[in-house]
Protein backbone atom coordinates (compact mmCIF):
# COMPACT_ATOMS: atom_id res chain seq x y z
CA UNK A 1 2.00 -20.38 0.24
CA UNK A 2 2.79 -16.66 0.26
CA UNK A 3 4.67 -15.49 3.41
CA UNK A 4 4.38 -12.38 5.86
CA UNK A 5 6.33 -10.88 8.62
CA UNK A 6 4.15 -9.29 11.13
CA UNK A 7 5.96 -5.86 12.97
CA UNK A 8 4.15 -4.93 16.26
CA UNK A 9 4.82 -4.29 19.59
CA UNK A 10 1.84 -5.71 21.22
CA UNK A 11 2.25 -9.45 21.83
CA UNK A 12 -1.54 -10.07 21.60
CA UNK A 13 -1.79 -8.13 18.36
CA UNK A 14 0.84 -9.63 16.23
CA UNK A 15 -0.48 -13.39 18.05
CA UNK A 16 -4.39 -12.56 16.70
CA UNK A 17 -2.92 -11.13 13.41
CA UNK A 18 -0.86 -14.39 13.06
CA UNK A 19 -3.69 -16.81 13.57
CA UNK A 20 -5.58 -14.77 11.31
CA UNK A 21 -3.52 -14.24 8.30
CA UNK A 22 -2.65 -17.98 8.64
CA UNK A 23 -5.45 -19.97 9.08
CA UNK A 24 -7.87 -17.75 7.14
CA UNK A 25 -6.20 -15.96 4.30
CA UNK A 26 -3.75 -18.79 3.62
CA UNK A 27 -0.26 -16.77 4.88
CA UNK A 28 2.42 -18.57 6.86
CA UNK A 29 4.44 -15.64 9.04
CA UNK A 30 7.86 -16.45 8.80
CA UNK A 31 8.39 -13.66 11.88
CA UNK A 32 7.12 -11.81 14.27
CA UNK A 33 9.09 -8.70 15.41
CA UNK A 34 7.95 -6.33 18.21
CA UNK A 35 10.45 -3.30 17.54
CA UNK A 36 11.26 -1.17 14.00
CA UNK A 37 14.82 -2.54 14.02
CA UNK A 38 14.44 -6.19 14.89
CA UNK A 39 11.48 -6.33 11.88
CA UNK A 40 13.69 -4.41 9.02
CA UNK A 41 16.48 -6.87 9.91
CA UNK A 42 14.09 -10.17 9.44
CA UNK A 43 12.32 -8.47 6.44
CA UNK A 44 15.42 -8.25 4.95
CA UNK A 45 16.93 -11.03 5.81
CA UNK A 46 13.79 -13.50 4.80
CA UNK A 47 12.21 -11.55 1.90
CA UNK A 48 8.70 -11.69 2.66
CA UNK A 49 5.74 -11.34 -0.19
CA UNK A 50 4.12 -9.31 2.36
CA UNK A 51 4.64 -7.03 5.73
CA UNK A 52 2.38 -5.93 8.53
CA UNK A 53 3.69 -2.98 9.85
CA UNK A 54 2.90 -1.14 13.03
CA UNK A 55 3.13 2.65 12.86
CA UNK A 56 4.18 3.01 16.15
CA UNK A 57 7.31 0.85 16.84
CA UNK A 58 10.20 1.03 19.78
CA UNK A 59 13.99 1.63 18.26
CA UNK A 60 12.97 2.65 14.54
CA UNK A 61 9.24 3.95 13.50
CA UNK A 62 7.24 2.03 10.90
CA UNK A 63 7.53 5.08 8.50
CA UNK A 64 11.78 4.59 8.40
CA UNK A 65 11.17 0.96 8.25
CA UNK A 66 8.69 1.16 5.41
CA UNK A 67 11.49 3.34 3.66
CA UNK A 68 14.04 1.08 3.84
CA UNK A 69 12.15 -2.28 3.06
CA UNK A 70 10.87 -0.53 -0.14
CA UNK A 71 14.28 0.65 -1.04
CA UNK A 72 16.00 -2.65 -0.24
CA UNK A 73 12.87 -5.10 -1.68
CA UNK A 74 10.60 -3.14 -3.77
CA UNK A 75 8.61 -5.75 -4.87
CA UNK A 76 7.42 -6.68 -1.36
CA UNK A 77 4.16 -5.96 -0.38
CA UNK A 78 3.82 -3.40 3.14
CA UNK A 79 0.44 -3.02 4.98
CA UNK A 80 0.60 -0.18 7.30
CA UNK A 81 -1.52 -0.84 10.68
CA UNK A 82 -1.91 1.97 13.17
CA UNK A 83 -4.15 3.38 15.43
CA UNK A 84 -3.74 6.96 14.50
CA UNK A 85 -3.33 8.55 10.79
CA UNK A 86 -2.78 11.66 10.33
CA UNK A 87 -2.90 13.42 7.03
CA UNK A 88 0.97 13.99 6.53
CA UNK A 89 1.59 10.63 7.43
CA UNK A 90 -0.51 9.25 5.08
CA UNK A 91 0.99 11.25 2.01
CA UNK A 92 4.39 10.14 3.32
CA UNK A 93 3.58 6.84 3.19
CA UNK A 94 1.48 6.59 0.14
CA UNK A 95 4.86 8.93 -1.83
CA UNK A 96 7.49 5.68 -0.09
CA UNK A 97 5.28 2.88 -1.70
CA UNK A 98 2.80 1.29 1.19
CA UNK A 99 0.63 -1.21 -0.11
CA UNK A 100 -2.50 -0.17 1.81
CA UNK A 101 -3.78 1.44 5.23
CA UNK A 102 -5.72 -0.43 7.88
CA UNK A 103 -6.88 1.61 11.01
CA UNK A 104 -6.86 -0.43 14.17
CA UNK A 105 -10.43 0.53 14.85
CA UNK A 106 -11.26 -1.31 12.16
CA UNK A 107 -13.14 -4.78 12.02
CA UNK A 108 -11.24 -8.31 11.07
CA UNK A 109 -13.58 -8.69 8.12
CA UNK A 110 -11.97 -5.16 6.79
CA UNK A 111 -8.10 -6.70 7.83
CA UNK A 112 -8.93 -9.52 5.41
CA UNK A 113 -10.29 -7.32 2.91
CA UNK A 114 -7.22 -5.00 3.18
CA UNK A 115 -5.02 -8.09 2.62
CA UNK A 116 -6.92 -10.01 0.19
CA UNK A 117 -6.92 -6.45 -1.55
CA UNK A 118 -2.76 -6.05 -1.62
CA UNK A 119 -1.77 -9.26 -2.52
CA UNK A 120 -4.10 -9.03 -5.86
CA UNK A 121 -2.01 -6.47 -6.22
CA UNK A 122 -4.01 -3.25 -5.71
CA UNK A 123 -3.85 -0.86 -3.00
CA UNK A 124 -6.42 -0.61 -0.13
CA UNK A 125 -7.53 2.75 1.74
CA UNK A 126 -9.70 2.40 4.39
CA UNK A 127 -12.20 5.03 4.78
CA UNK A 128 -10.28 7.20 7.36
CA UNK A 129 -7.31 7.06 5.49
CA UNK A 130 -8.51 7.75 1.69
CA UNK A 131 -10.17 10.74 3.20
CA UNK A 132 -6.89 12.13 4.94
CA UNK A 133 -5.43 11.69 1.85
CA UNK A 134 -7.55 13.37 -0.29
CA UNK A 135 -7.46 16.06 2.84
CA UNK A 136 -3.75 16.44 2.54
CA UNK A 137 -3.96 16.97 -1.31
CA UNK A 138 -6.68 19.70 -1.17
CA UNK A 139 -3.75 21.52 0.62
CA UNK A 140 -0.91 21.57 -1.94
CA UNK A 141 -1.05 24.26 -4.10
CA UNK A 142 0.33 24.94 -7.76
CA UNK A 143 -1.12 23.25 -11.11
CA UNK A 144 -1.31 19.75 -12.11
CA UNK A 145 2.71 18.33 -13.50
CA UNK A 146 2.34 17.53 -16.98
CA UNK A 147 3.24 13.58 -18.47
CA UNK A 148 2.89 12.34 -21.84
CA UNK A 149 0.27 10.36 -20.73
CA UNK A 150 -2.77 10.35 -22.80
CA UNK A 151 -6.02 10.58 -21.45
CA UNK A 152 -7.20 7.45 -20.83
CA UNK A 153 -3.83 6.60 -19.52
CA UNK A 154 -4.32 9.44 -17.05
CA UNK A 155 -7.25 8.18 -15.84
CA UNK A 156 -6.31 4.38 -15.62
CA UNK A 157 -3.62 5.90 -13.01
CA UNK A 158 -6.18 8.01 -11.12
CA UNK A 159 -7.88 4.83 -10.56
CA UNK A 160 -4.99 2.72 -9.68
CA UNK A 161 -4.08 5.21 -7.24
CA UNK A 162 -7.27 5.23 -5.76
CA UNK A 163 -6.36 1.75 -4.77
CA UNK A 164 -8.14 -0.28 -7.41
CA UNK A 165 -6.78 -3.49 -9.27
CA UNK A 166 -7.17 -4.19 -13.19
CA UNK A 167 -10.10 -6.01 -13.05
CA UNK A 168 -12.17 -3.43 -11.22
CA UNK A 169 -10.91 -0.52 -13.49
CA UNK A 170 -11.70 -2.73 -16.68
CA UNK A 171 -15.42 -2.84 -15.46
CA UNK A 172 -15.67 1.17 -14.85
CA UNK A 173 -14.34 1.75 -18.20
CA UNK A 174 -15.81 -0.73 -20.00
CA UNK A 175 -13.07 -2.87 -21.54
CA UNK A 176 -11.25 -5.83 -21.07
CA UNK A 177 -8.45 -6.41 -18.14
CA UNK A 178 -6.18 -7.36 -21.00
CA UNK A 179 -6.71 -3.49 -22.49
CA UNK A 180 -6.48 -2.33 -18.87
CA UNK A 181 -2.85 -3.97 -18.31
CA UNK A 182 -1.74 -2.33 -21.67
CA UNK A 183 -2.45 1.11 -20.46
CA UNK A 184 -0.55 -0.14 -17.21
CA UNK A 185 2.25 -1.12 -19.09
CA UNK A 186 2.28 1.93 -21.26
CA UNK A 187 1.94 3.98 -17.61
CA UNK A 188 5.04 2.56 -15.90
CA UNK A 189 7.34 2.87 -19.31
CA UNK A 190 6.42 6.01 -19.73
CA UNK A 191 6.62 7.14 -15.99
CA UNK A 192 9.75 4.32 -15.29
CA UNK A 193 7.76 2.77 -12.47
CA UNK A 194 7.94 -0.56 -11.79
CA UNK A 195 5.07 -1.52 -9.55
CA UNK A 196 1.15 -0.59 -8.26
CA UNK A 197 3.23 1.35 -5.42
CA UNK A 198 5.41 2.96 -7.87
CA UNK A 199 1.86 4.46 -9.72
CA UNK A 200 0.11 5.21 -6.80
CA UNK A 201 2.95 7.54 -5.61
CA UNK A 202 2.89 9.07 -9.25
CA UNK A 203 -1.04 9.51 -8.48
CA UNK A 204 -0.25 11.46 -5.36
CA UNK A 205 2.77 13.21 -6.79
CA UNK A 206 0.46 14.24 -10.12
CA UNK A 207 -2.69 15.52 -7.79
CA UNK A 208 -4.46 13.13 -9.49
CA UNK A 209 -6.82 11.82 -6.85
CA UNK A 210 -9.69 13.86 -6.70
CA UNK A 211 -10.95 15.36 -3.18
């Protein structure tokens, strides 16, 4: 069974989230931390496949926590839960390597979709925070950074960034998964990345998701 550490203040919260990622999506919390520094110390301590992270934290904010986890444990998975984005925030976090964005207006059908989403290894946007993004992006100025990339290796990224997994992209594009995880492969040597996170910030950095 994977494992997850849930970081959030609120008692009730992290207590519903626990029940929730446990007895419906299969995810035994090893920890449940209601302050920035208390959660970095068990994340690093345990190793976690995945984190729930709280924006808004006492002693260290989720955004410094999400730094260091990612620079510490890069391969572990961070879902970023608060109740208010805000377009710089959302760039930050997307450029450190979050796993996905879940509002705290949103519905417990849409947490387990944002979970379900991350651990297969994509990276889930809700619908407030894919727009801020694309909001944020609108703003920067100055042309596109060129790669080597070819074209279709260009756009496998654009799509990855926009948060969706090999499977998915094979079916826009009309070839097989195994084709799509060459072009991955191809992506992160080229780019020296090393995870979904790792292309997704290359997305951002690149301007290459689309308001």
């Amino acid at each position: 069974m994977d494992t997850a550490i849930i970081i959030e203040d609120q008692k009730l919260v992290s207590e519903l989230l626990k029940g929730i990622l446990h007895d419906e999506l299969w995810l035994e919390v090893i920890a449940e931390c209601q302050d920035g520094i208390s959660g970095l110390e068990a994340t690093l301590e345990k190793r976690p496949d995945m984190v729930i992270l709280d924006l808004m934290l006492p002693k260290m904010n989720g955004t410094t926590v999400l730094r260091q986890i990612k620079h510490h444990l890069p391969d572990t998975k961070v879902l970023a839960v608060s109740a208010n984005f805000t377009p710089e925030i959302v760039k930050v976090l997307a450029e450190n390597g979050v796993s996905g964005f879940l509002s705290k207006s949103e519905s417990v059908a849409k947490l387990k979709e944002a979970v379900s989403h991350v651990r297969g290894g994509g990276v889930y946007y809700c619908p407030e925070t894919s727009k801020l993004l694309r909001d944020s992006l609108i703003k920067v100025s100055g042309a596109k950074e060129k790669t080597d990339l070819t074209k279709r290796e260009t756009d496998v990224l654009q799509l990855v960034g926009e948060g969706y997994i090999s499977k998915e992209i094979a079916g826009f594009l009309d070839v097989s998964v195994r084709t799509i995880e060459a072009h991955r492969s191809k992506i992160m040597r080229k780019l020296n990345l090393r995870s979904a996170t790792d292309m997704v910030r290359s997305a951002v950095k690149l301007k290459l998701i689309n308001p």
